[in-house]
PDB file of N, CA and C in Angstrom:
ATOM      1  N   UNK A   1     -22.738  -9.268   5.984  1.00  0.00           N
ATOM      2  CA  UNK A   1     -21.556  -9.857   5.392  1.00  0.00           C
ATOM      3  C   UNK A   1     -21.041 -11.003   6.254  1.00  0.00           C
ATOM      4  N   UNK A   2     -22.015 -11.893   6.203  1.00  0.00           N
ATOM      5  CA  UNK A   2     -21.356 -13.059   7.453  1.00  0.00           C
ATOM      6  C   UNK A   2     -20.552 -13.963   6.294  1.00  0.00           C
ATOM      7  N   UNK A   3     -21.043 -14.105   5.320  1.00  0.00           N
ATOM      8  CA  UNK A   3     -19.939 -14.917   4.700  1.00  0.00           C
ATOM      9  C   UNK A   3     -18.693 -14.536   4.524  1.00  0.00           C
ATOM     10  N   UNK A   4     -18.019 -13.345   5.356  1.00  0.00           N
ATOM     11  CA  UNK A   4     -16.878 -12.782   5.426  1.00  0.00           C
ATOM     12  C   UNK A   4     -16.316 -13.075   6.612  1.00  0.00           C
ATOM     13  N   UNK A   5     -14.838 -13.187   7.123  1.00  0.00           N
ATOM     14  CA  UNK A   5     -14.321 -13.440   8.269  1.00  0.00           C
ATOM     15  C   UNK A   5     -13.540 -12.457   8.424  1.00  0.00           C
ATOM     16  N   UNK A   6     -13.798 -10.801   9.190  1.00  0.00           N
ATOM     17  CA  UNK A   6     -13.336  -9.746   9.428  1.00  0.00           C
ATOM     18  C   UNK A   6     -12.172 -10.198  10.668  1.00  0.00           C
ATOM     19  N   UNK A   7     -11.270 -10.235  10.112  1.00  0.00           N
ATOM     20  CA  UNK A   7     -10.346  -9.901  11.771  1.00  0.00           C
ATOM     21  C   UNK A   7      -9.985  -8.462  11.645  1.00  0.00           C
ATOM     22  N   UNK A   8     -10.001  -8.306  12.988  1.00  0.00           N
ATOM     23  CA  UNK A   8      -8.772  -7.033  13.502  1.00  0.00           C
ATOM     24  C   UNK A   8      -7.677  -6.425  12.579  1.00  0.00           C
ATOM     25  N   UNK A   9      -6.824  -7.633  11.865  1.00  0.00           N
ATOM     26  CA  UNK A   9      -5.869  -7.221  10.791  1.00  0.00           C
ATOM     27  C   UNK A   9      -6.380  -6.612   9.474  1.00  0.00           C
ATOM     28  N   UNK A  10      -7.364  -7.713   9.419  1.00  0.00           N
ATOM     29  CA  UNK A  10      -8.177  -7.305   7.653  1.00  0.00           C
ATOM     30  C   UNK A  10      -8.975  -6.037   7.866  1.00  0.00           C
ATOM     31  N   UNK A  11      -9.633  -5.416   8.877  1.00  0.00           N
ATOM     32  CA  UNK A  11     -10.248  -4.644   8.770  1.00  0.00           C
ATOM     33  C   UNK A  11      -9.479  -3.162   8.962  1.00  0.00           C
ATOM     34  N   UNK A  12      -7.986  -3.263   9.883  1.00  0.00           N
ATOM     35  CA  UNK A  12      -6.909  -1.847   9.890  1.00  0.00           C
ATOM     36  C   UNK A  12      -6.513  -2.004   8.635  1.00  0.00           C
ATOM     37  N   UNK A  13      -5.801  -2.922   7.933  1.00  0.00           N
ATOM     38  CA  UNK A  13      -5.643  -2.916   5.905  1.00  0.00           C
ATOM     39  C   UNK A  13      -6.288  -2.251   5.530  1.00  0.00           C
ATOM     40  N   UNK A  14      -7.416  -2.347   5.557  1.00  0.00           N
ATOM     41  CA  UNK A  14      -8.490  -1.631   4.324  1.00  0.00           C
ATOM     42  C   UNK A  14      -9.112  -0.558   4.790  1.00  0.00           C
ATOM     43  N   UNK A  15      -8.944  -0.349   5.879  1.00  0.00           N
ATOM     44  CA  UNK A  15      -9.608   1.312   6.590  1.00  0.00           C
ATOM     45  C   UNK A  15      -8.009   2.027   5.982  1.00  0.00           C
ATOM     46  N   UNK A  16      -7.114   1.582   6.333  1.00  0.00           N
ATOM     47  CA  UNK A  16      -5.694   2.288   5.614  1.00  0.00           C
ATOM     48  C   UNK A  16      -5.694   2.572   4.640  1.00  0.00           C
ATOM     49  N   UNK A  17      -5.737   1.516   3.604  1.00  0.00           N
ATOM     50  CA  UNK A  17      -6.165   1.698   1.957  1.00  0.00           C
ATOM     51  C   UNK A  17      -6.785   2.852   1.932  1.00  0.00           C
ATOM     52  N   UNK A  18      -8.139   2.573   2.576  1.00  0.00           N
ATOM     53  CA  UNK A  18      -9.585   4.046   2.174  1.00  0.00           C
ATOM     54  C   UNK A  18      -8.702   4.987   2.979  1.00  0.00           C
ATOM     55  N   UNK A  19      -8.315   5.914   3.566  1.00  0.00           N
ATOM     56  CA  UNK A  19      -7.358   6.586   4.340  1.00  0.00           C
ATOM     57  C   UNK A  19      -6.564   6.750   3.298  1.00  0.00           C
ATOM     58  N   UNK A  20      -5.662   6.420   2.674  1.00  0.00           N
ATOM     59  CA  UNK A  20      -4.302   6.782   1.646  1.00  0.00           C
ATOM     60  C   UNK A  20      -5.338   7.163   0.592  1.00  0.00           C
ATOM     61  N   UNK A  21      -6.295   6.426   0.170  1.00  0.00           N
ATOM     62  CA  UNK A  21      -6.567   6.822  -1.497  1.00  0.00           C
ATOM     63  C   UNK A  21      -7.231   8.208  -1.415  1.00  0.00           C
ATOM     64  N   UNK A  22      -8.051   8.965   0.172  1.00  0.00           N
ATOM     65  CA  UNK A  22      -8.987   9.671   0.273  1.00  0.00           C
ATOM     66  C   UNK A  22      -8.006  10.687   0.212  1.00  0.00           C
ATOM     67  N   UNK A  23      -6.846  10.430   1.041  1.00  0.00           N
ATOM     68  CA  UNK A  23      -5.605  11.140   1.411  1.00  0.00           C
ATOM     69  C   UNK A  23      -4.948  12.075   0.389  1.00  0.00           C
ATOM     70  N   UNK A  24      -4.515  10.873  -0.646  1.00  0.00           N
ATOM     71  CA  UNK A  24      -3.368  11.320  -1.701  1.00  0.00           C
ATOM     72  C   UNK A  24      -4.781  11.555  -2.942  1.00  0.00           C
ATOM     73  N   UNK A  25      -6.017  11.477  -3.307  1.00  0.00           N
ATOM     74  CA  UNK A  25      -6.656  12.563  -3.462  1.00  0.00           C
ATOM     75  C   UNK A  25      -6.674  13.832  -3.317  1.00  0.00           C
ATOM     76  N   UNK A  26      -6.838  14.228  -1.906  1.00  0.00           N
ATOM     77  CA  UNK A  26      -7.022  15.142  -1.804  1.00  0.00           C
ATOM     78  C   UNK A  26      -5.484  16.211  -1.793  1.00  0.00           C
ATOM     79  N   UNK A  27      -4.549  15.313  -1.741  1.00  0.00           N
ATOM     80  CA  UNK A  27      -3.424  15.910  -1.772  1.00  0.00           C
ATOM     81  C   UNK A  27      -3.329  16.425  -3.035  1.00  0.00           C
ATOM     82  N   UNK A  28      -3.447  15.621  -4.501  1.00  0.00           N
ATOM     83  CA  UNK A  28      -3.259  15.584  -5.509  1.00  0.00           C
ATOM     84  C   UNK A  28      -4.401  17.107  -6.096  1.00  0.00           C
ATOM     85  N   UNK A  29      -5.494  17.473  -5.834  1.00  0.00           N
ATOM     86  CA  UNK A  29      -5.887  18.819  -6.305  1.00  0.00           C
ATOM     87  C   UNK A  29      -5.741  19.715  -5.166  1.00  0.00           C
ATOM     88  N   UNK A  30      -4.704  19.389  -4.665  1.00  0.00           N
ATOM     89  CA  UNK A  30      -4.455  20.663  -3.761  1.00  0.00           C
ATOM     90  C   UNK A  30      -2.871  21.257  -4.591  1.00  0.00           C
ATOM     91  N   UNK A  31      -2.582  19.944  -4.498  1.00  0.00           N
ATOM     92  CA  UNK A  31      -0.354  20.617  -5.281  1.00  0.00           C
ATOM     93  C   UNK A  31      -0.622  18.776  -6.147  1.00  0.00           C
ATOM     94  N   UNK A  32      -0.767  19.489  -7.050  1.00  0.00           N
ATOM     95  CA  UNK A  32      -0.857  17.871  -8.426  1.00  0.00           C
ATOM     96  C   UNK A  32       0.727  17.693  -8.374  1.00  0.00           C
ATOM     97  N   UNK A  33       0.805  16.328  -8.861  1.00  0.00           N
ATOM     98  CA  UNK A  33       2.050  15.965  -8.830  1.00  0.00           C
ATOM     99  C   UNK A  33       2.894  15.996  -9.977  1.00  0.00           C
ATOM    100  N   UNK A  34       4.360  16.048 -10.372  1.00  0.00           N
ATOM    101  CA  UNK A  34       4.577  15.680 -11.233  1.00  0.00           C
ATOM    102  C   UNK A  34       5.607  14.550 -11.738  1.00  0.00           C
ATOM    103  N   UNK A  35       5.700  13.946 -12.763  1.00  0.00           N
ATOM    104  CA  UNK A  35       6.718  12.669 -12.598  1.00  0.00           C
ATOM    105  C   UNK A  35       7.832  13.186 -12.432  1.00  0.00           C
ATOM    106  N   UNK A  36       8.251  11.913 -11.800  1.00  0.00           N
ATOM    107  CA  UNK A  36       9.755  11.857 -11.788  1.00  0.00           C
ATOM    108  C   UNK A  36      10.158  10.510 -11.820  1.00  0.00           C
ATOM    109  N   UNK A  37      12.085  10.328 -11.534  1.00  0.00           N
ATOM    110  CA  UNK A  37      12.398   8.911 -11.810  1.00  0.00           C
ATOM    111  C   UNK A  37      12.959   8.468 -10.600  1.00  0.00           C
ATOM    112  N   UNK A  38      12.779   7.434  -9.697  1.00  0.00           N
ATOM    113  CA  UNK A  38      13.432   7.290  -8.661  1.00  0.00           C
ATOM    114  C   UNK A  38      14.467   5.667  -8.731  1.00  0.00           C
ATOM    115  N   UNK A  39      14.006   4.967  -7.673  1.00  0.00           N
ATOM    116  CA  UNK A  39      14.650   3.655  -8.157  1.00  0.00           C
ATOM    117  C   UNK A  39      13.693   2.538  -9.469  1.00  0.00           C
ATOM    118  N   UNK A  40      12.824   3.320  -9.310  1.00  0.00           N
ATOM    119  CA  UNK A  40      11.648   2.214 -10.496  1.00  0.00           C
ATOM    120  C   UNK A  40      12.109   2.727 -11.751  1.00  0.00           C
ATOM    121  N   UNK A  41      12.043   1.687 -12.349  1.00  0.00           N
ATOM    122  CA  UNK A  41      12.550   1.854 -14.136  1.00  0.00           C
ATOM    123  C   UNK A  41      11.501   2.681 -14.754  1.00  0.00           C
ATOM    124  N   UNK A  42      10.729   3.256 -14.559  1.00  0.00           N
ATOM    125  CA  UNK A  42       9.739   3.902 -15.076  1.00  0.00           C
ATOM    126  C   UNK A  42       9.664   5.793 -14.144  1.00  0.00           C
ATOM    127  N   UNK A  43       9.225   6.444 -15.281  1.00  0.00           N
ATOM    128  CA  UNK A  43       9.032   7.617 -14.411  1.00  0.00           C
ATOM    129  C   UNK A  43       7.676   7.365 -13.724  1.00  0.00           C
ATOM    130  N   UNK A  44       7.345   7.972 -12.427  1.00  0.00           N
ATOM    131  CA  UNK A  44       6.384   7.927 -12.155  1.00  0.00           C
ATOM    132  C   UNK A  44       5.794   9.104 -11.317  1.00  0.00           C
ATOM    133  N   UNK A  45       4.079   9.575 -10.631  1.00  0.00           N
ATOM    134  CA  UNK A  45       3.950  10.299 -10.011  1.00  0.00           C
ATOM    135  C   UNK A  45       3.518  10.212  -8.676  1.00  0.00           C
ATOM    136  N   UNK A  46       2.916  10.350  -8.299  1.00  0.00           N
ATOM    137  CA  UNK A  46       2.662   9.559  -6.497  1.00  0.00           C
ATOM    138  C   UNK A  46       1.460   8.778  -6.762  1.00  0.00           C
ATOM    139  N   UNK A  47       0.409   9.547  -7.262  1.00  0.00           N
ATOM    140  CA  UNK A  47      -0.322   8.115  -7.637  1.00  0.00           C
ATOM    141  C   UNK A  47      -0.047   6.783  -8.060  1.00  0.00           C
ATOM    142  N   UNK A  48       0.952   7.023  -9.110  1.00  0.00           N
ATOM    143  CA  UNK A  48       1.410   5.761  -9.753  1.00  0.00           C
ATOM    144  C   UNK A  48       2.167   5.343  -8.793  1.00  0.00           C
ATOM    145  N   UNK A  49       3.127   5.820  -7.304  1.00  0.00           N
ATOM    146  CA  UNK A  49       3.748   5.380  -6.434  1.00  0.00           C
ATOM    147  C   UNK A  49       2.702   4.236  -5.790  1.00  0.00           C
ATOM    148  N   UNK A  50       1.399   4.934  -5.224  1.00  0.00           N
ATOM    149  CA  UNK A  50       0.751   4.877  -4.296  1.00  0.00           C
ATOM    150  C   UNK A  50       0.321   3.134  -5.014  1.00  0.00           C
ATOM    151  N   UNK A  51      -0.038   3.527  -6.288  1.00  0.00           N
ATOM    152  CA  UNK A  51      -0.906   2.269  -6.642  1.00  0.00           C
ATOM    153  C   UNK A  51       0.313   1.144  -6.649  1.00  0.00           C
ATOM    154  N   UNK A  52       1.323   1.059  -7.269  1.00  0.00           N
ATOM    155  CA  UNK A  52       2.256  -0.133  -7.047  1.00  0.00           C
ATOM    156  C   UNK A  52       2.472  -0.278  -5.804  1.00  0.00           C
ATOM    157  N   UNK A  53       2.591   0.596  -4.837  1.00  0.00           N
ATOM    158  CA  UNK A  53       2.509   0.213  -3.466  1.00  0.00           C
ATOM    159  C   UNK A  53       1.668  -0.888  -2.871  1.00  0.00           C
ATOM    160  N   UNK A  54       0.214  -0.409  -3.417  1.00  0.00           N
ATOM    161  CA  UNK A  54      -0.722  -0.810  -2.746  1.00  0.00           C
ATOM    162  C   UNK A  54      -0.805  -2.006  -3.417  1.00  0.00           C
ATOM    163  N   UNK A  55      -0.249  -2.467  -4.555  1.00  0.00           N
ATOM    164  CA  UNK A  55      -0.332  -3.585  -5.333  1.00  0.00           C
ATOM    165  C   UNK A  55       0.797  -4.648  -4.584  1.00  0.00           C
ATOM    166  N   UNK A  56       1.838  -4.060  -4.688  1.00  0.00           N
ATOM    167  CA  UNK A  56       2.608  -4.718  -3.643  1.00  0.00           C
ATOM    168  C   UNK A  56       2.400  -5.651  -2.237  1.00  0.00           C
ATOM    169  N   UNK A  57       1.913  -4.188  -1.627  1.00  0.00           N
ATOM    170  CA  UNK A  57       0.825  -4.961  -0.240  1.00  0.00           C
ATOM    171  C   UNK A  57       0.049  -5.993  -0.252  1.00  0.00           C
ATOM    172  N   UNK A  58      -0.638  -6.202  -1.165  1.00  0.00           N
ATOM    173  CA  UNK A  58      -0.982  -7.378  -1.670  1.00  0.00           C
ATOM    174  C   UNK A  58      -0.511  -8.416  -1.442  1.00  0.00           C
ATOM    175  N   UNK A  59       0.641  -8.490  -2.380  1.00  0.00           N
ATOM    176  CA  UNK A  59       1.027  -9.527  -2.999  1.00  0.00           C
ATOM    177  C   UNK A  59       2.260 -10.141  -2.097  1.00  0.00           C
ATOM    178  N   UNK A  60       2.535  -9.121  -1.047  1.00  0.00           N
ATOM    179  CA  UNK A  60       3.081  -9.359   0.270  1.00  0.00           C
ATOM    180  C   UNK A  60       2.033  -9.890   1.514  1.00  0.00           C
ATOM    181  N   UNK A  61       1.163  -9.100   1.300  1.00  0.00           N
ATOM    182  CA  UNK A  61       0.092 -10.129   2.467  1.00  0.00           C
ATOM    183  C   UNK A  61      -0.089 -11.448   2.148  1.00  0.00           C
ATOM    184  N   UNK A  62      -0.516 -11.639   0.556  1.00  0.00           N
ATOM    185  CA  UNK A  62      -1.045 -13.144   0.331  1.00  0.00           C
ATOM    186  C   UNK A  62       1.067 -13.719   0.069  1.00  0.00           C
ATOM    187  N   UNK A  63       1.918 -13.474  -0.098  1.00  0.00           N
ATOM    188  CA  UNK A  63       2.876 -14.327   0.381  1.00  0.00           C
ATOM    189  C   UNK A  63       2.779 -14.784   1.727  1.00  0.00           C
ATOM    190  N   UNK A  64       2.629 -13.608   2.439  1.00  0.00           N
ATOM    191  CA  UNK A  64       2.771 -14.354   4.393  1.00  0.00           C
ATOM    192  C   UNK A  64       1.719 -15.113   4.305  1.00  0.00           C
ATOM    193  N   UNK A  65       0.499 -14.933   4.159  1.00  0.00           N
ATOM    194  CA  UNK A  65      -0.447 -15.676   4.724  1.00  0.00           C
ATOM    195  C   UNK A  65      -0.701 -17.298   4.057  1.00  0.00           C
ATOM    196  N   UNK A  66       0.185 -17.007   2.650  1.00  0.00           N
ATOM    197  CA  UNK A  66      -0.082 -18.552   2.091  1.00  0.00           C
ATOM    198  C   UNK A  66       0.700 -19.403   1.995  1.00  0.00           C
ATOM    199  N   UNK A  67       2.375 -18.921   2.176  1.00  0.00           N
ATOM    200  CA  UNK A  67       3.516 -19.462   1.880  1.00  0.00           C
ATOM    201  C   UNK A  67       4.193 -19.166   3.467  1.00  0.00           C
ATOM    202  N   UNK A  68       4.057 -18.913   4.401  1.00  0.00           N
ATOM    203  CA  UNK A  68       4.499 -18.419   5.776  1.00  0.00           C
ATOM    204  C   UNK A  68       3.936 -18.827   7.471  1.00  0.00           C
ATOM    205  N   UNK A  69       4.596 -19.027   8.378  1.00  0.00           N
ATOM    206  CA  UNK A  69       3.695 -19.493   9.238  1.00  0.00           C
ATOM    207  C   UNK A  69       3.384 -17.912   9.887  1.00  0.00           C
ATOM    208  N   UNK A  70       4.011 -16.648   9.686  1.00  0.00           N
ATOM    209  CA  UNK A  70       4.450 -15.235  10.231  1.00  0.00           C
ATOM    210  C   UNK A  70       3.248 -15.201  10.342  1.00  0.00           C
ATOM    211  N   UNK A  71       2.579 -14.220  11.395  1.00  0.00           N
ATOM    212  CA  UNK A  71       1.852 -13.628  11.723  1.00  0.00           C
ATOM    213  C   UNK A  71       1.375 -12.028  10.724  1.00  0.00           C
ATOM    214  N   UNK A  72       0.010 -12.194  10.492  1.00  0.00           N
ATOM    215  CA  UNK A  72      -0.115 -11.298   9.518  1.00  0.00           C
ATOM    216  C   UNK A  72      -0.123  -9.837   9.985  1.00  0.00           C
ATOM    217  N   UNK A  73       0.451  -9.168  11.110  1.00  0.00           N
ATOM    218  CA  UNK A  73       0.930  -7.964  11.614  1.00  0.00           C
ATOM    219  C   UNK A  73       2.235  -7.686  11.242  1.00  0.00           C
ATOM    220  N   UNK A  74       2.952  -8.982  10.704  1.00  0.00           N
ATOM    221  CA  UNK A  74       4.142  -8.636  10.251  1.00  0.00           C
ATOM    222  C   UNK A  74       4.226  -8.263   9.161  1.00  0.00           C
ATOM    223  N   UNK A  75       3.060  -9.083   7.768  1.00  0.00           N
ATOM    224  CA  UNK A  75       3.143  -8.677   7.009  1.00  0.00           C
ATOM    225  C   UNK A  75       2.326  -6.935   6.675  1.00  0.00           C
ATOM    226  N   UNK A  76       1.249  -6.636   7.694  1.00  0.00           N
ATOM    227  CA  UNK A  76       1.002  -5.607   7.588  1.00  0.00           C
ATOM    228  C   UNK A  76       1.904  -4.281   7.736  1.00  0.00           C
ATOM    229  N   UNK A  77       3.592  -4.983   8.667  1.00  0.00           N
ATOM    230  CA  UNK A  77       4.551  -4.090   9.126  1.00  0.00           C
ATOM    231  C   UNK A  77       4.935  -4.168   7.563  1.00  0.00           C
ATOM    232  N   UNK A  78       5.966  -5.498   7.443  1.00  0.00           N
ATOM    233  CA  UNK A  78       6.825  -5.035   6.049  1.00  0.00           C
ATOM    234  C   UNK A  78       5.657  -3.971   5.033  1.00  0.00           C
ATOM    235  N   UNK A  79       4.500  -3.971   4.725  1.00  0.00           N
ATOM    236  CA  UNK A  79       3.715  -3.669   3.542  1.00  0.00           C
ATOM    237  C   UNK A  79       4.333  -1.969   3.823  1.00  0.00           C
ATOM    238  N   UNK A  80       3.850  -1.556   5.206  1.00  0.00           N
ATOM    239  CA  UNK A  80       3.776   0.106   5.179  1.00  0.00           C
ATOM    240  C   UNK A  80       5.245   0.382   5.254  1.00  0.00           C
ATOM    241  N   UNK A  81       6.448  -0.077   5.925  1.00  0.00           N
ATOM    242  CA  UNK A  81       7.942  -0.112   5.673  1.00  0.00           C
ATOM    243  C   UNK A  81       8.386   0.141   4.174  1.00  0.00           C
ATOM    244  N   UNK A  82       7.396  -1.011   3.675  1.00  0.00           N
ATOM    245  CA  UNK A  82       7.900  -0.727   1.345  1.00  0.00           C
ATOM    246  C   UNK A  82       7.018   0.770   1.078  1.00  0.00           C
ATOM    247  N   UNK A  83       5.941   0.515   1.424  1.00  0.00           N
ATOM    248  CA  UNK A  83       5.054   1.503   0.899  1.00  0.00           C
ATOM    249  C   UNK A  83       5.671   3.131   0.977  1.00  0.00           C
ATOM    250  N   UNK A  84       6.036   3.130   2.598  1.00  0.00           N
ATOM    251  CA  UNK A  84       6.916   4.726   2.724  1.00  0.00           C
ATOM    252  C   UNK A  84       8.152   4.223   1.901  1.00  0.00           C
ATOM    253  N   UNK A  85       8.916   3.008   1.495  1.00  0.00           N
ATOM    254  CA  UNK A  85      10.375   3.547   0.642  1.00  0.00           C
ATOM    255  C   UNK A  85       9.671   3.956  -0.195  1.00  0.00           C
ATOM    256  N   UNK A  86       8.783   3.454  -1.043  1.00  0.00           N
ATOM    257  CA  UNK A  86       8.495   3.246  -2.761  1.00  0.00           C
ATOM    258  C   UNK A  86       7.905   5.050  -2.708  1.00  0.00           C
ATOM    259  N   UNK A  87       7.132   5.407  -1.597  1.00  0.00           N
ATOM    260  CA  UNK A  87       6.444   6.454  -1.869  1.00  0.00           C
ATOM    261  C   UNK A  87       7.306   7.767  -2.030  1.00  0.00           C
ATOM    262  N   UNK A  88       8.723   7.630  -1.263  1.00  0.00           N
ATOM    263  CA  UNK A  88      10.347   8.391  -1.305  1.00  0.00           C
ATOM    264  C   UNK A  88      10.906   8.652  -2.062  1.00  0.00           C
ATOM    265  N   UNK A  89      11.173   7.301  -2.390  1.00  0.00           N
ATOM    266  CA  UNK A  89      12.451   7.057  -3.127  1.00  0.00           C
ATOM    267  C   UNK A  89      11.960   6.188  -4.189  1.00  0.00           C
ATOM    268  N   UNK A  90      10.930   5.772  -4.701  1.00  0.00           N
ATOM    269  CA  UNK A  90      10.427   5.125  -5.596  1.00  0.00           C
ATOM    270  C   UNK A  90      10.275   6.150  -7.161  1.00  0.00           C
TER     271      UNK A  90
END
């Protein structure tokens, strides 16, 4: 994969990602979840937390990195900061 440019940042992101999805798997057929309503206009269950989360993260990394001079550890901070509210209180 040389046509890829792995840093340090990009590669803790996505070992995290694989980590949460393997995670809240295995959480999910151990005690399944069920909806509820938190601050999101929609009911939802932790999966559905997990995935707008992770959609989020996104769309917060590519803000810092395209619109920002911030260092992308910051945006990796704010991402997991939203991710535990949304996963709470979401």
């Amino acid at each position: 994969m040389e046509w890829m440019v792995w840093t340090v940042p990009t590669a803790v992101f996505f070992s995290v990602i694989a980590a949460m999805l393997v995670g809240m798997t295995a959480w999910e057929v151990v005690s399944p979840s069920v909806e509820r309503k938190g601050f999101l206009p929609i009911a939802t269950t932790r999966g559905d937390r997990l995935f707008i989360g992770l959609l989020s993260a996104a769309y917060i990394h590519l803000g810092v990195v395209g619109f920002t001079p911030l260092s992308i550890w910051l945006a990796l901070a704010a991402s997991v900061l939203w991710l535990l509210v949304l996963l709470r209180w979401g």
